[in-house]
Protein backbone atom coordinates (compact mmCIF):
# COMPACT_ATOMS: atom_id res chain seq x y z
CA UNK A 1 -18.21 54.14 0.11
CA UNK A 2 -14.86 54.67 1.57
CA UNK A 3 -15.75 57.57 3.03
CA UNK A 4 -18.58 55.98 4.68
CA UNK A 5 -16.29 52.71 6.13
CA UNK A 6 -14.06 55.39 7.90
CA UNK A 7 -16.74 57.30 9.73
CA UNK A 8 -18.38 53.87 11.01
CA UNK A 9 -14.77 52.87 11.99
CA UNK A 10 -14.08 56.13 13.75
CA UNK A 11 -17.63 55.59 15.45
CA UNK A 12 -16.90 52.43 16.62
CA UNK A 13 -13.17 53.49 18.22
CA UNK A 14 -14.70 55.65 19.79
CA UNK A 15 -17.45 53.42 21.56
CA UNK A 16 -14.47 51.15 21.99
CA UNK A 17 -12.83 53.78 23.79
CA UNK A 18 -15.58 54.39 25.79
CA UNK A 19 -16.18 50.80 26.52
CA UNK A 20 -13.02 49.98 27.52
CA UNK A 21 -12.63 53.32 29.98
CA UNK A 22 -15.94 52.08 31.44
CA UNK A 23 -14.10 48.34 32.16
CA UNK A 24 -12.04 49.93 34.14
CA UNK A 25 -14.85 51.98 36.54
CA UNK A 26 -17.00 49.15 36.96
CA UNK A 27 -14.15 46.76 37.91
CA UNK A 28 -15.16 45.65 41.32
CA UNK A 29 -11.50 46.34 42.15
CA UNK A 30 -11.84 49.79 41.44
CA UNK A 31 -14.74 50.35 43.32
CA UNK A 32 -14.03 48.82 46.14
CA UNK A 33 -10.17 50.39 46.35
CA UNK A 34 -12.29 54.18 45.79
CA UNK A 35 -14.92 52.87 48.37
CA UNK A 36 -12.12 52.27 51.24
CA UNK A 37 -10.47 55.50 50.29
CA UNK A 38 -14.23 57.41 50.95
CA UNK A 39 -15.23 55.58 53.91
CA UNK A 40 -11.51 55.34 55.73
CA UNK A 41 -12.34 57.22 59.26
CA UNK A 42 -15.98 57.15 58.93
CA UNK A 43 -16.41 54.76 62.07
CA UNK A 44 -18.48 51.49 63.11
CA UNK A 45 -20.62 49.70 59.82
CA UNK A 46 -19.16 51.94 57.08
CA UNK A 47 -16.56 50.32 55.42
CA UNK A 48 -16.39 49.31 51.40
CA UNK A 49 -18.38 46.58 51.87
CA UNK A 50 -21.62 48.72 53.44
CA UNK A 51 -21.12 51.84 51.09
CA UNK A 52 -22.57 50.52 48.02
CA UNK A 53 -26.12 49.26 50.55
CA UNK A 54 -26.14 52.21 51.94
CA UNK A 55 -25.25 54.87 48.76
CA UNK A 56 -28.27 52.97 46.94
CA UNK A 57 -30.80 53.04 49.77
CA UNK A 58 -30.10 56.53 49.71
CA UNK A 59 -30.48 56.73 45.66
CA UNK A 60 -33.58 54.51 46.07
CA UNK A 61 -35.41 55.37 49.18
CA UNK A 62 -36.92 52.72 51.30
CA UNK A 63 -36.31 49.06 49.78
CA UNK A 64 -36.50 45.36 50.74
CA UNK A 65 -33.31 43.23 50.29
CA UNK A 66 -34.20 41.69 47.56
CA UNK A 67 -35.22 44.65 45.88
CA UNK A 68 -32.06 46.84 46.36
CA UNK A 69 -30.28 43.42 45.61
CA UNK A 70 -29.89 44.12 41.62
CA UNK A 71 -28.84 47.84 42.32
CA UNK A 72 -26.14 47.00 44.91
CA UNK A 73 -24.88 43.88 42.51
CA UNK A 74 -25.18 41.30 45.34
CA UNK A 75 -27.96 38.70 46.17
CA UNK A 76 -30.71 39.30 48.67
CA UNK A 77 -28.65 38.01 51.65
CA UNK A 78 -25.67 39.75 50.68
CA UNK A 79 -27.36 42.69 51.30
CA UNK A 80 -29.14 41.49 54.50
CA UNK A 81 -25.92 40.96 56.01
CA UNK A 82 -24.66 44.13 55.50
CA UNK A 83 -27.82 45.73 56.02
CA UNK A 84 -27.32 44.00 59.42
CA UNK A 85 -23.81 45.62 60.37
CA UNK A 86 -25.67 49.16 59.27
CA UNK A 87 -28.21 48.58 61.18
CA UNK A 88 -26.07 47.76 64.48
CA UNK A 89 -24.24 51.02 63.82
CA UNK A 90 -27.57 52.96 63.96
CA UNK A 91 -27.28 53.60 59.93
CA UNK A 92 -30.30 51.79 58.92
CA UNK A 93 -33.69 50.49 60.93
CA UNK A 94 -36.01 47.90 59.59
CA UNK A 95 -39.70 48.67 59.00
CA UNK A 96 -42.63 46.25 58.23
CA UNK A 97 -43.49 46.79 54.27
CA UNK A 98 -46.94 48.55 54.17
CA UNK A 99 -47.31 46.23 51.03
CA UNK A 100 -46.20 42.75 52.14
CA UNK A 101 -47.16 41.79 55.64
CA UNK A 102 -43.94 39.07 55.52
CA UNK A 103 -41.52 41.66 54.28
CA UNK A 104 -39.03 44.86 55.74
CA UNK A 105 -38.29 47.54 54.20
CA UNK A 106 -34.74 49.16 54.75
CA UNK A 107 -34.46 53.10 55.50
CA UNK A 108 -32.01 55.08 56.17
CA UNK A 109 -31.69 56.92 60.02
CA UNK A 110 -30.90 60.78 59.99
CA UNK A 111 -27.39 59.12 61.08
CA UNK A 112 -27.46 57.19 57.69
CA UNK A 113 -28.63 60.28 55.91
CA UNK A 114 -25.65 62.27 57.65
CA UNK A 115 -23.01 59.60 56.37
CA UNK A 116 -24.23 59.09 53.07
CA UNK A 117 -24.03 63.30 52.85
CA UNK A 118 -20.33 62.61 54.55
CA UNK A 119 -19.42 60.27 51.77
CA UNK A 120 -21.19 62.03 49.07
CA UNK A 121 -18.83 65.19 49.98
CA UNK A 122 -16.12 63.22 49.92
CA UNK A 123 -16.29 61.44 46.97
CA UNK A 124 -17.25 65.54 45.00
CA UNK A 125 -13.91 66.63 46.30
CA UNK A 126 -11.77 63.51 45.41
CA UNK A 127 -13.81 63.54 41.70
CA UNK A 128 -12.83 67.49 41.99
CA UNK A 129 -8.78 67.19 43.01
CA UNK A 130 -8.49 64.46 40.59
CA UNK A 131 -9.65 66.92 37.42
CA UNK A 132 -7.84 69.77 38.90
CA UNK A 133 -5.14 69.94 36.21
CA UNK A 134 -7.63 69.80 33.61
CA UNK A 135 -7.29 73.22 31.47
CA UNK A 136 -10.41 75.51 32.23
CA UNK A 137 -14.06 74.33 31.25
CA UNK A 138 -13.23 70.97 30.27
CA UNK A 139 -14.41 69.32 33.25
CA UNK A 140 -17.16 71.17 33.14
CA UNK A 141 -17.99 69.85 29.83
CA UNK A 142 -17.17 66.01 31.10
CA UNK A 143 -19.31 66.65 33.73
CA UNK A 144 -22.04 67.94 31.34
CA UNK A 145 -21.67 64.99 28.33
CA UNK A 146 -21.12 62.05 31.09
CA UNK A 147 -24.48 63.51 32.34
CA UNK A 148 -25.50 63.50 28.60
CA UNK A 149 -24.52 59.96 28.16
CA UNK A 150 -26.13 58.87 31.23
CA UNK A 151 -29.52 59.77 30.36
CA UNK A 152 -29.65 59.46 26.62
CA UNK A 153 -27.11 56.06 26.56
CA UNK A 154 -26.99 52.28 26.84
CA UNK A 155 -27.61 52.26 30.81
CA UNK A 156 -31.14 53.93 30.02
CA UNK A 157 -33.87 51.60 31.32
């Protein structure tokens, strides 16, 4: 019985630890301090209030406001407004939903798809330098169990 209590305990550190190291990557804070860093330089529209709009219209393909609303973690005109300062820079167009005669659809331009593969880039080699002193294989193996955890854990839909 003991023996049991300890491996439950160890269990649950462990998805404590996890937890808590996951508190700190969704932190709004911590995304949008990363999200400055990526888009600093990148010119007109793209700043860290457009990257998450247009990072998940490139994750999600074509998408109304209101539908890319619960991936971006905004409301529907949150997203419209930014969707409006892409859309000025020549990052996103507007297209009449084949599904909904009242509704748009937001795609990316080939200049939105050549800044999202800008900031994609980017944020590889700032992920990269920042495991650099990690001894051989073991990001390799993050990179392989995060996947893991990803696809198998409590995000799953």
């Amino acid at each position: 019985m003991r023996r049991a209590r300890y491996s439950w305990s160890v269990e649950n550190a462990v998805g404590h630890e996890i937890a808590d190291a996951l508190g700190v990557l969704l932190r709004r804070t911590t995304r949008a301090q990363l999200h400055r860093q990526l888009t600093e330089g990148m010119g007109e529209g793209v700043d860290e209030v457009t990257y998450p709009v247009l990072s998940a219209l490139a994750r999600a393909g074509p998408r109304s406001a209101a539908d890319l609303a619960p991936d971006v973690g905004i409301d529907r005109s949150g997203v419209t407004r930014r969707a409006s300062r892409l859309e000025a820079a020549g990052l996103v167009r507007r297209e009449p939903d084949p599904d909904d005669g009242r509704a748009h659809l937001l795609v990316l331009t080939e200049q939105g798809r050549l800044a999202v593969t800008e900031l994609r880039t980017r944020l590889a080699a700032h992920i990269t330098a920042s495991l650099a002193s990690w001894p051989p294989g073991e990001a390799e193996a993050f990179a392989r169990q995060l996947r893991r955890f990803t696809a198998d854990g409590p995000f799953t839909r």
